[in-house]
Protein backbone atom coordinates (compact mmCIF):
# COMPACT_ATOMS: atom_id res chain seq x y z
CA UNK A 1 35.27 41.22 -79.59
CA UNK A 2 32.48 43.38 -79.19
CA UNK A 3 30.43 40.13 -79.56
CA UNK A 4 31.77 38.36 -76.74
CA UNK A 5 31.83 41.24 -74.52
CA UNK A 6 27.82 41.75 -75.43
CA UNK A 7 27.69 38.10 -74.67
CA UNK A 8 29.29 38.20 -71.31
CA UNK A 9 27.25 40.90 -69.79
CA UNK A 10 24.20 39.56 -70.92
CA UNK A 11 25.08 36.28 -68.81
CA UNK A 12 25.93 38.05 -65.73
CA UNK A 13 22.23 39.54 -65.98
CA UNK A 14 20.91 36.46 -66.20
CA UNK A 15 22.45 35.05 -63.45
CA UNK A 16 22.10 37.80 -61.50
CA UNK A 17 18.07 37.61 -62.48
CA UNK A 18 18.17 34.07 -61.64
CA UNK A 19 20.08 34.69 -58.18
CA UNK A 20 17.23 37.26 -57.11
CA UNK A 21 14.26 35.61 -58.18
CA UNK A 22 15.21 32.65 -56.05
CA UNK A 23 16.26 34.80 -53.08
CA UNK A 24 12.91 36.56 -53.31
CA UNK A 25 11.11 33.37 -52.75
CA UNK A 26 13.41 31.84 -50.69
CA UNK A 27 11.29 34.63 -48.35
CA UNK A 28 7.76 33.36 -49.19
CA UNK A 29 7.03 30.23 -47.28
CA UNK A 30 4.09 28.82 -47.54
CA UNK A 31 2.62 27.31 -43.84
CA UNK A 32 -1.01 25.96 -43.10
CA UNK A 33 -1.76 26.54 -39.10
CA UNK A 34 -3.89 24.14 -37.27
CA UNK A 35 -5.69 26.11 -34.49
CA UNK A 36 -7.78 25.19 -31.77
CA UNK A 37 -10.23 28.09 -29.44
CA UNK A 38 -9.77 29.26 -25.80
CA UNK A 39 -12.40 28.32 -24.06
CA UNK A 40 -13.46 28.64 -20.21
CA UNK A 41 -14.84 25.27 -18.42
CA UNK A 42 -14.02 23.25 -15.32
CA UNK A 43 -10.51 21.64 -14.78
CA UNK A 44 -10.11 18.89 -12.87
CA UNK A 45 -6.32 17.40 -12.41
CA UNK A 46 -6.25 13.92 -11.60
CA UNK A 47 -3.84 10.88 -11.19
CA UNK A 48 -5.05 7.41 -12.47
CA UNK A 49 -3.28 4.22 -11.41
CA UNK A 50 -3.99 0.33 -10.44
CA UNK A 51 -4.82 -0.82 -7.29
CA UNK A 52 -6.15 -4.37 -5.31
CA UNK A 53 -9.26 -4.50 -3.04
CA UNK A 54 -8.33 -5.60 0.42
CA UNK A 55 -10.28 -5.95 4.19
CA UNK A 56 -9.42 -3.22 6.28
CA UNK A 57 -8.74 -6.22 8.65
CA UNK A 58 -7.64 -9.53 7.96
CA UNK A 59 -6.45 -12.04 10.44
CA UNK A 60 -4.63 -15.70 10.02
CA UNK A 61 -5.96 -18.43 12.18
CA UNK A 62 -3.30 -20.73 12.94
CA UNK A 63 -2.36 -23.46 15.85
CA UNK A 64 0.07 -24.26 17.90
CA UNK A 65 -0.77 -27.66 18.50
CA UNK A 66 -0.32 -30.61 16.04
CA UNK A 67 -2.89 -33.39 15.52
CA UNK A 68 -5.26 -34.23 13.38
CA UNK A 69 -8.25 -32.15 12.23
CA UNK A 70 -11.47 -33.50 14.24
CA UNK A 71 -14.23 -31.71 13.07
CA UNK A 72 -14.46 -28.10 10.86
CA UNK A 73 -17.62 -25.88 12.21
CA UNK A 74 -17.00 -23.18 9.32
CA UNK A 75 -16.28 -23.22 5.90
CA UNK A 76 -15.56 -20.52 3.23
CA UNK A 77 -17.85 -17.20 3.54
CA UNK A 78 -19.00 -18.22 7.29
CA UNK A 79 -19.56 -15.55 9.21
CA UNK A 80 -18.28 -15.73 12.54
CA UNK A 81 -17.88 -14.19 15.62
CA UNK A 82 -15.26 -13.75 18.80
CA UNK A 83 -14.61 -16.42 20.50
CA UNK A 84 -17.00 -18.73 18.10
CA UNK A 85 -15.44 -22.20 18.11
CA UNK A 86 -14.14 -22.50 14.24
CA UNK A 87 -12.43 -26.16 14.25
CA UNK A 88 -11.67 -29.24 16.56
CA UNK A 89 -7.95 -30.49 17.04
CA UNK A 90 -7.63 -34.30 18.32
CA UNK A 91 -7.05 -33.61 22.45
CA UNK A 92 -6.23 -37.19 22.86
CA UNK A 93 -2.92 -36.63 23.27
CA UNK A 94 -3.36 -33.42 25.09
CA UNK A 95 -5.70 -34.26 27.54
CA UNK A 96 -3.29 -37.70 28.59
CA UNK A 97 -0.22 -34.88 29.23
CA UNK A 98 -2.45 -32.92 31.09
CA UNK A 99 -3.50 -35.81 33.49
CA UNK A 100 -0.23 -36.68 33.97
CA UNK A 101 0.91 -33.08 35.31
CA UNK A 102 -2.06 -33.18 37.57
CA UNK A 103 -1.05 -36.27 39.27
CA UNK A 104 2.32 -34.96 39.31
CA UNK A 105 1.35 -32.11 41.05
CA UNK A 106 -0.93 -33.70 43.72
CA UNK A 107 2.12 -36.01 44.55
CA UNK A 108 4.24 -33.12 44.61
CA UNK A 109 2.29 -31.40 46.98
CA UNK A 110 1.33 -34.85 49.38
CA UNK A 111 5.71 -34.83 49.17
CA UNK A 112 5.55 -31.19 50.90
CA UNK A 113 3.12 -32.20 53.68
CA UNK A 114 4.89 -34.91 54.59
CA UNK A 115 8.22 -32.74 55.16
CA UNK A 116 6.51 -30.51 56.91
CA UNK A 117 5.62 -33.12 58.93
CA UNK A 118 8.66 -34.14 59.95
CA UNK A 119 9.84 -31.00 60.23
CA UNK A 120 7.74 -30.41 62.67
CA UNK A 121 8.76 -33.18 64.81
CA UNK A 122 12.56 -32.15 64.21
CA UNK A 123 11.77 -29.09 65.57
CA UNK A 124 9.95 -30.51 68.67
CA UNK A 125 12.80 -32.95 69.05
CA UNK A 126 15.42 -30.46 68.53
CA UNK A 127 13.50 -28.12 71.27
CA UNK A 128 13.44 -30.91 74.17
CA UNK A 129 17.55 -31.50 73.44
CA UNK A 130 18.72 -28.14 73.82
CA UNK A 131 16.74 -28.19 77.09
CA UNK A 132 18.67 -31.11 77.77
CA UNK A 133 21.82 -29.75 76.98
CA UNK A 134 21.22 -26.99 78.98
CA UNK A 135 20.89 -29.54 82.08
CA UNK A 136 24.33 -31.44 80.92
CA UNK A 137 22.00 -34.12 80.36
CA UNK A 138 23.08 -34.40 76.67
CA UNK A 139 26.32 -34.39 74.73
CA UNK A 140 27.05 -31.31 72.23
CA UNK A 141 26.74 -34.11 69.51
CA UNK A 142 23.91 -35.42 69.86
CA UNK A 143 22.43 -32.18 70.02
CA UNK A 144 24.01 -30.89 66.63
CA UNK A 145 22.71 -33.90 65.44
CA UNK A 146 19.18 -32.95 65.82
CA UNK A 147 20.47 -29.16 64.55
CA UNK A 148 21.39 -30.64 61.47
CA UNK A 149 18.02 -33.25 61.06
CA UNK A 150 15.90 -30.04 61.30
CA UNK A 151 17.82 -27.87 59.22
CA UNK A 152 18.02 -30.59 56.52
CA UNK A 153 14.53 -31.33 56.74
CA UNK A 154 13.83 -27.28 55.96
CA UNK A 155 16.07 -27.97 52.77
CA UNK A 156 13.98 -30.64 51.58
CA UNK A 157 10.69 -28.71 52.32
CA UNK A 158 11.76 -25.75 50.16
CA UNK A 159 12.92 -28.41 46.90
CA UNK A 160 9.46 -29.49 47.72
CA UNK A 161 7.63 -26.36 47.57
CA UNK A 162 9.81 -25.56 44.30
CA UNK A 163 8.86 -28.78 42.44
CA UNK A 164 5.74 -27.88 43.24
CA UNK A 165 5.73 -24.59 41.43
CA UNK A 166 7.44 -26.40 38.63
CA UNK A 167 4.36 -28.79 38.85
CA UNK A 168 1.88 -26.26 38.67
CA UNK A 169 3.64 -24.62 35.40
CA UNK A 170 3.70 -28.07 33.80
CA UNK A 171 -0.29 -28.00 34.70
CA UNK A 172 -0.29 -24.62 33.16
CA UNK A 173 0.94 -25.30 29.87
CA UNK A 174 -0.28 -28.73 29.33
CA UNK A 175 -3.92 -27.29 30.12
CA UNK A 176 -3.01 -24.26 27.41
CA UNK A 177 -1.96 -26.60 24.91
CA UNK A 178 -5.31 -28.90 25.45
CA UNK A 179 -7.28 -25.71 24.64
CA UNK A 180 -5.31 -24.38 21.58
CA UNK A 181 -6.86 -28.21 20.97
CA UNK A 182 -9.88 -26.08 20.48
CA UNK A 183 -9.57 -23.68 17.67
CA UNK A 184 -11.64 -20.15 18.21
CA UNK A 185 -12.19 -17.05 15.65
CA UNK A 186 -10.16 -13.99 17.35
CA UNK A 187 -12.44 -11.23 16.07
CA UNK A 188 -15.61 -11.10 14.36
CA UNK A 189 -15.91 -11.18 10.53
CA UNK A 190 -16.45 -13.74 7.43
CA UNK A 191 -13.87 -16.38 6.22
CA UNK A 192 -12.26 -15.57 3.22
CA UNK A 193 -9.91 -18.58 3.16
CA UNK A 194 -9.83 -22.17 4.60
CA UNK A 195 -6.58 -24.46 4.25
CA UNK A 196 -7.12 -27.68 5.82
CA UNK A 197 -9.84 -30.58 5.85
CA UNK A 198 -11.06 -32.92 8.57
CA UNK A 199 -9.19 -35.43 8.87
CA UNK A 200 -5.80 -33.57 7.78
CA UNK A 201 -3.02 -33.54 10.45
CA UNK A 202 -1.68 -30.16 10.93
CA UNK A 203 2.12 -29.87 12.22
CA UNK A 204 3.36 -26.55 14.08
CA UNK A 205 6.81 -25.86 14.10
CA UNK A 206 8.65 -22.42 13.93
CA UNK A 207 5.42 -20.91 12.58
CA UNK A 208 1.18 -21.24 13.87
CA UNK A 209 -0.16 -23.39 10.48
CA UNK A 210 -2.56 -20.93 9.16
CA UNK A 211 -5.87 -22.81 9.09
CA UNK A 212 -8.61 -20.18 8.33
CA UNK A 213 -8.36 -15.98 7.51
CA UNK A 214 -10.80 -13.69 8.46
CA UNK A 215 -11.76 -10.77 7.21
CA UNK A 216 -13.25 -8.05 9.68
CA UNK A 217 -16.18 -6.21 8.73
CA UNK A 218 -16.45 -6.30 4.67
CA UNK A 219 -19.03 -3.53 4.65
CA UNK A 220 -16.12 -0.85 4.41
CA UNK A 221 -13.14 -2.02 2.82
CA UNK A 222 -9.87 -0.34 1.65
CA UNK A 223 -7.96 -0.22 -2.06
CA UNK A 224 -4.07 -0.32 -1.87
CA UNK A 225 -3.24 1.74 -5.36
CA UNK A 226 0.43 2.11 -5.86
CA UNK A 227 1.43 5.82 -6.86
CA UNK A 228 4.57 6.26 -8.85
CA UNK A 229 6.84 9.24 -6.97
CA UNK A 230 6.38 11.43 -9.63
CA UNK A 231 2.67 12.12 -8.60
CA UNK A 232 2.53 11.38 -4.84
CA UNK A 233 3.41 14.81 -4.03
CA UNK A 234 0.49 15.99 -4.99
CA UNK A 235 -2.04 13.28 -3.03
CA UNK A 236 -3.25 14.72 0.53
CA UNK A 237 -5.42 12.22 2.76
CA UNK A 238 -9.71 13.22 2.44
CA UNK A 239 -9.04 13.76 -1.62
CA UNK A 240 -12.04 12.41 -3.18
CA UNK A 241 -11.34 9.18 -5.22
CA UNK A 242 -13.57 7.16 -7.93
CA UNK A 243 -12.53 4.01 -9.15
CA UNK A 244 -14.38 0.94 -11.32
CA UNK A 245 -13.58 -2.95 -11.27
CA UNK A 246 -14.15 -5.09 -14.03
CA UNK A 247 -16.71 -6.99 -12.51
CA UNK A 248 -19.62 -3.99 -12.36
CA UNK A 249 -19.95 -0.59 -15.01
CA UNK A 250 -20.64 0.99 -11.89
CA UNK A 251 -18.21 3.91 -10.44
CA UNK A 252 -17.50 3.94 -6.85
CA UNK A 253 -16.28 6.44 -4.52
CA UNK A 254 -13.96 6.46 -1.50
CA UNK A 255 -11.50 8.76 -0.01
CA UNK A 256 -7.79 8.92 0.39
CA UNK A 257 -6.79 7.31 4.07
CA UNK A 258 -3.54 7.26 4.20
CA UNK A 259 -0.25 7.63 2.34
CA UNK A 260 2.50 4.78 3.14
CA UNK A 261 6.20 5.90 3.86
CA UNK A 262 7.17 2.47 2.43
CA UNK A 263 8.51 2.87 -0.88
CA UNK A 264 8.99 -0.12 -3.63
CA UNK A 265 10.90 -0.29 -6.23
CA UNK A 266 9.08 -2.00 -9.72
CA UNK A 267 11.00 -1.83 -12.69
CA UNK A 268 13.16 0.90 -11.82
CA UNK A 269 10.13 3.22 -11.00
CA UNK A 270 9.62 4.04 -7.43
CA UNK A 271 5.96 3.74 -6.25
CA UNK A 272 4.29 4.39 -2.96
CA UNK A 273 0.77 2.73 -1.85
CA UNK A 274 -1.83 4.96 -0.96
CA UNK A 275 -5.12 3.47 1.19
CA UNK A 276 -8.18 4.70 -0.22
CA UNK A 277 -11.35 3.81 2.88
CA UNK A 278 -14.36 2.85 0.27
CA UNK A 279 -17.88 1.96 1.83
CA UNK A 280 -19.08 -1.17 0.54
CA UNK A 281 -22.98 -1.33 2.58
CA UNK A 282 -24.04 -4.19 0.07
CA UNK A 283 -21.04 -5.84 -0.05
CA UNK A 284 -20.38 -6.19 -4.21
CA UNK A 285 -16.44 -5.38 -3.94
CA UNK A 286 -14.77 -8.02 -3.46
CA UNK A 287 -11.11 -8.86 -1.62
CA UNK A 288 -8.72 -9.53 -4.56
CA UNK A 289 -10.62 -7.05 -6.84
CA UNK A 290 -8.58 -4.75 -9.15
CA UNK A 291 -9.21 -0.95 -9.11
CA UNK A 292 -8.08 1.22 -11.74
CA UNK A 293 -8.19 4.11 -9.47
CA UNK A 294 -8.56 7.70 -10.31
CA UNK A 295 -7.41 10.07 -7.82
CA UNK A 296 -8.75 13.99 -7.75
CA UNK A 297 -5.90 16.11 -6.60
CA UNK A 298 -7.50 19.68 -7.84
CA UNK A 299 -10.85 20.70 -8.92
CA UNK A 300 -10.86 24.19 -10.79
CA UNK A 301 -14.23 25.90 -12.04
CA UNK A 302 -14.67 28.23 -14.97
CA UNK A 303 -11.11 28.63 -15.22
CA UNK A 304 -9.52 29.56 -18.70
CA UNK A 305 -8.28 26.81 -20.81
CA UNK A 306 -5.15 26.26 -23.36
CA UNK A 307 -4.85 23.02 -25.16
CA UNK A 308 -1.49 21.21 -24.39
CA UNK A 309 -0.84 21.34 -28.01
CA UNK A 310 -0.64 25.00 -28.90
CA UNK A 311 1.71 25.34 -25.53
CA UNK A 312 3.88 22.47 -26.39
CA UNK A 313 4.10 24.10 -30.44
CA UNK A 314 7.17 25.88 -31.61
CA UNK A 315 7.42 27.71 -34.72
CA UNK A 316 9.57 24.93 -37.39
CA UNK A 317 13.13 26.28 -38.20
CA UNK A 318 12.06 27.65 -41.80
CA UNK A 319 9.32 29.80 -40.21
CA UNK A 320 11.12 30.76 -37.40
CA UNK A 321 13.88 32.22 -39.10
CA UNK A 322 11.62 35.00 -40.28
CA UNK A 323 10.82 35.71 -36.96
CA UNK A 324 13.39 37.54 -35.66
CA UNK A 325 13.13 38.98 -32.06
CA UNK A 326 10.61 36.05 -30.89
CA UNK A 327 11.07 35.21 -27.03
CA UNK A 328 10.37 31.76 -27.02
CA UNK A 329 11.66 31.55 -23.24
CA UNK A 330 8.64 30.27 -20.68
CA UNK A 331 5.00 29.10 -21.03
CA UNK A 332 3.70 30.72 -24.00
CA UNK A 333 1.06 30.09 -27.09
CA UNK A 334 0.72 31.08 -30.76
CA UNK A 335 -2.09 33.07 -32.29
CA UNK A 336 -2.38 34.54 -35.99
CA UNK A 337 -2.14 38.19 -36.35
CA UNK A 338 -2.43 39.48 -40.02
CA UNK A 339 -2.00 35.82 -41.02
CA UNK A 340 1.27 35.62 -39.43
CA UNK A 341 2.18 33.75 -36.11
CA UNK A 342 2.94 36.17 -32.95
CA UNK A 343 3.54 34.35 -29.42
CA UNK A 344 2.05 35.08 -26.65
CA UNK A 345 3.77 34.55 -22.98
CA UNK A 346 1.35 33.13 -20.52
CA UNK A 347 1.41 31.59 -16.76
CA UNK A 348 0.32 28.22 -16.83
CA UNK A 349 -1.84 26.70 -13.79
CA UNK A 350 -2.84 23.10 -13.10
CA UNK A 351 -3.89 20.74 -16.10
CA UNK A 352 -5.58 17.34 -16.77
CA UNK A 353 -3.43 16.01 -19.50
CA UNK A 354 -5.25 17.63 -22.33
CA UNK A 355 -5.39 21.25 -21.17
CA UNK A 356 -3.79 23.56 -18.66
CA UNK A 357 -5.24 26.41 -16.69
CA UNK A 358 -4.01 30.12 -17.73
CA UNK A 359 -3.23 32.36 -15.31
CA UNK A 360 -2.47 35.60 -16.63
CA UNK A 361 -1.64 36.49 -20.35
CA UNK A 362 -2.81 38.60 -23.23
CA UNK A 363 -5.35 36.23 -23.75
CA UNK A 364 -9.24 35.40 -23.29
CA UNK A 365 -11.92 33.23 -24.49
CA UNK A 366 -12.63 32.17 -28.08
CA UNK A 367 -9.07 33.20 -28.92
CA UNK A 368 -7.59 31.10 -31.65
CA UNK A 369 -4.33 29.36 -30.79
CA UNK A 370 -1.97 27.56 -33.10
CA UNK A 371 -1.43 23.64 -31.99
CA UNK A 372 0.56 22.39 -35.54
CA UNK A 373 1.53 23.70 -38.31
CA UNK A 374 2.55 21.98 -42.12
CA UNK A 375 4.47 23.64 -44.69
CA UNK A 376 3.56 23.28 -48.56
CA UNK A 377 6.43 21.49 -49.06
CA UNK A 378 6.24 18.68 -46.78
CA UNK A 379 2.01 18.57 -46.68
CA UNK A 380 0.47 15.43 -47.44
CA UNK A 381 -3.33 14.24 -48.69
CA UNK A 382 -5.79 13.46 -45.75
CA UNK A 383 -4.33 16.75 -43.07
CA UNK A 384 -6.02 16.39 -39.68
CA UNK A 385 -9.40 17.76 -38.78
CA UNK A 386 -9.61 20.78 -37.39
CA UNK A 387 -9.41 24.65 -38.51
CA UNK A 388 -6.30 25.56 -40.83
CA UNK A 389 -5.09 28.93 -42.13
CA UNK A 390 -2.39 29.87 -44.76
């Protein structure tokens, strides 16, 4: 009996033993801290996106006559000016129309003399019979007869008159369509597309066929970048802008112009365009060019600097839990004190993606600043570069 009691207690030591060695180091966990150093530099927020060279002008020259194309006097990359004949419609057809409303109108108008004419001599004749009347020396019907001769003949002199206004307008246009025969450049610039070739007909209907388009002035052009909304809050026309096309290594500048109230919807993400006025004095850009654009909204200098990492790193749930008390609640960063993680609460400025701006906090340059962390039981071979402390 004695035995068995001797062995009992001896058990419940060593499973009381067993329970608080494991609770003991339960406590003790092991963590390797990646850290990275404050450091004070120039920060420079920016928003990059896509964007297609365009004119700052462009114009479509169409007609508005149909025939067949003559004779072209430009071709692609011409350089033209106002006014600069650009292309030669057949006017056969034209100038026969036009003729005919001129002949028209001179018969129309011989028509209107000739009423007057004898208008004139219904208003003699109508004169001399009211004197007559006036003697009883002619009936009250043959006098209303020559009332009604004169007034009839004024009738006929004012349809006269009219067709020949209606004459004149039928000169009008036929003379307007003869010279849309002849095709001119509306502004000056260089042709950037031609769509027809002599000898084509062109037909106008509902819309002017476009025949040429002209670009105005290709020493300062514009880039249309769409911005999604997320970041067009931020743009303000004059921000400086650099940008690079895949045809040159060079970088070019331009500035913001203007930001379009238009929105557009691509693949559920709504994006705005914003201009961007570029100076292009040898003219290497291109219409059609794409820009991957990168927009300067802020420009910060010898500001303090967190990396995104160590504010974006939280303390894994082992660790943690032996951290009682942490406020975790804001913008904040980890350092080491006495080998052992402590946060630090900051306000957080502007940032460029890989580090943010600090405003105020218990912290200053060269500081080391946990950005991940690895526990012994979970590390692997081959742990990122960088500074580590257990």
């Amino acid at each position: 009996m004695k035995k068995l009691l001797f062995l009992l207690v001896l058990a419940a030591l060593g499973g009381g033993g067993w329970y608080g060695y494991r609770k003991l180091h339960a406590q003790k966990v092991e963590v390797a801290y990646r850290t990275a150093t404050i450091k004070r530099d120039t920060l420079v927020q920016e928003i990059r996106a896509t964007g297609t060279i365009q004119p700052i002008k462009q114009v479509e020259v169409g007609t508005q006559v149909n025939g067949r194309i003559l004779k072209l006097y430009v071709d692609f990359n011409s350089i033209v000016t106002t006014d600069q004949i650009v292309a030669l419609i057949d006017p056969a057809v034209y100038e026969a129309t036009h003729a005919k409303d001129c002949a028209q109108l001179k018969s129309n108008e011989a028509n209107v003399e000739q009423i007057r004419v004898k208008l004139s001599l219904a208003e003699k004749d109508f004169v001399r019979k009211a004197e007559l009347a006036k003697r009883n020396m002619l009936s009250a019907s043959d006098l209303d007869t020559a009332l009604a001769e004169r007034d009839a003949l004024a009738a006929q002199l004012k349809i006269s008159q009219a067709a020949v206004e209606q004459s004149k307008a039928s000169v009008k246009l036929s003379k307007t369509n003869l010279d849309y025969c002849t095709i001119r450049s509306p502004v000056n610039g260089v042709v950037i597309a031609r769509n027809v070739d002599e000898g084509q007909t062109v037909v106008s209907s509902m819309n002017a066929q476009k025949l040429f388009q002209i670009a105005t002035d290709l020493k300062r052009i514009q880039v249309e970048a769409s911005i999604p909304e997320a970041d067009v809050g931020v743009i303000r026309t004059n921000q400086p802008v650099s940008f690079t096309v895949d045809a040159y290594h060079d970088t070019f500048r331009g500035v913001v112009k203007q930001i379009r109230l238009a929105a557009a919807t691509v693949q559920n993400v709504v994006t705005y365009d914003v201009v961007i006025l570029v100076q292009n004095p040898e003219m290497i850009l291109k219409p059609g060019m794409t820009a991957n654009v990168t927009i300067i909204t802020a420009m910060k200098k010898n500001v303090l600097l967190a990396p995104n990492a160590a504010l974006r790193f939280q303390l894994s749930d082992k660790v943690s839990k032996l951290q009682e008390g942490r406020e975790n609640r804001g913008h904040g960063v980890w350092v080491l004190e006495n080998n052992k993680p402590k946060r630090i609460a900051i306000a957080a400025g502007i940032g460029d993606g890989s580090y943010t701006e600090v405003l105020s906090g218990n912290i200053k340059k060269d500081d080391e600043v946990i950005v991940s962390s690895l526990d012994n039981k979970n590390k692997q071979e081959g742990l990122p570069t960088g500074r580590w402390f257990h």
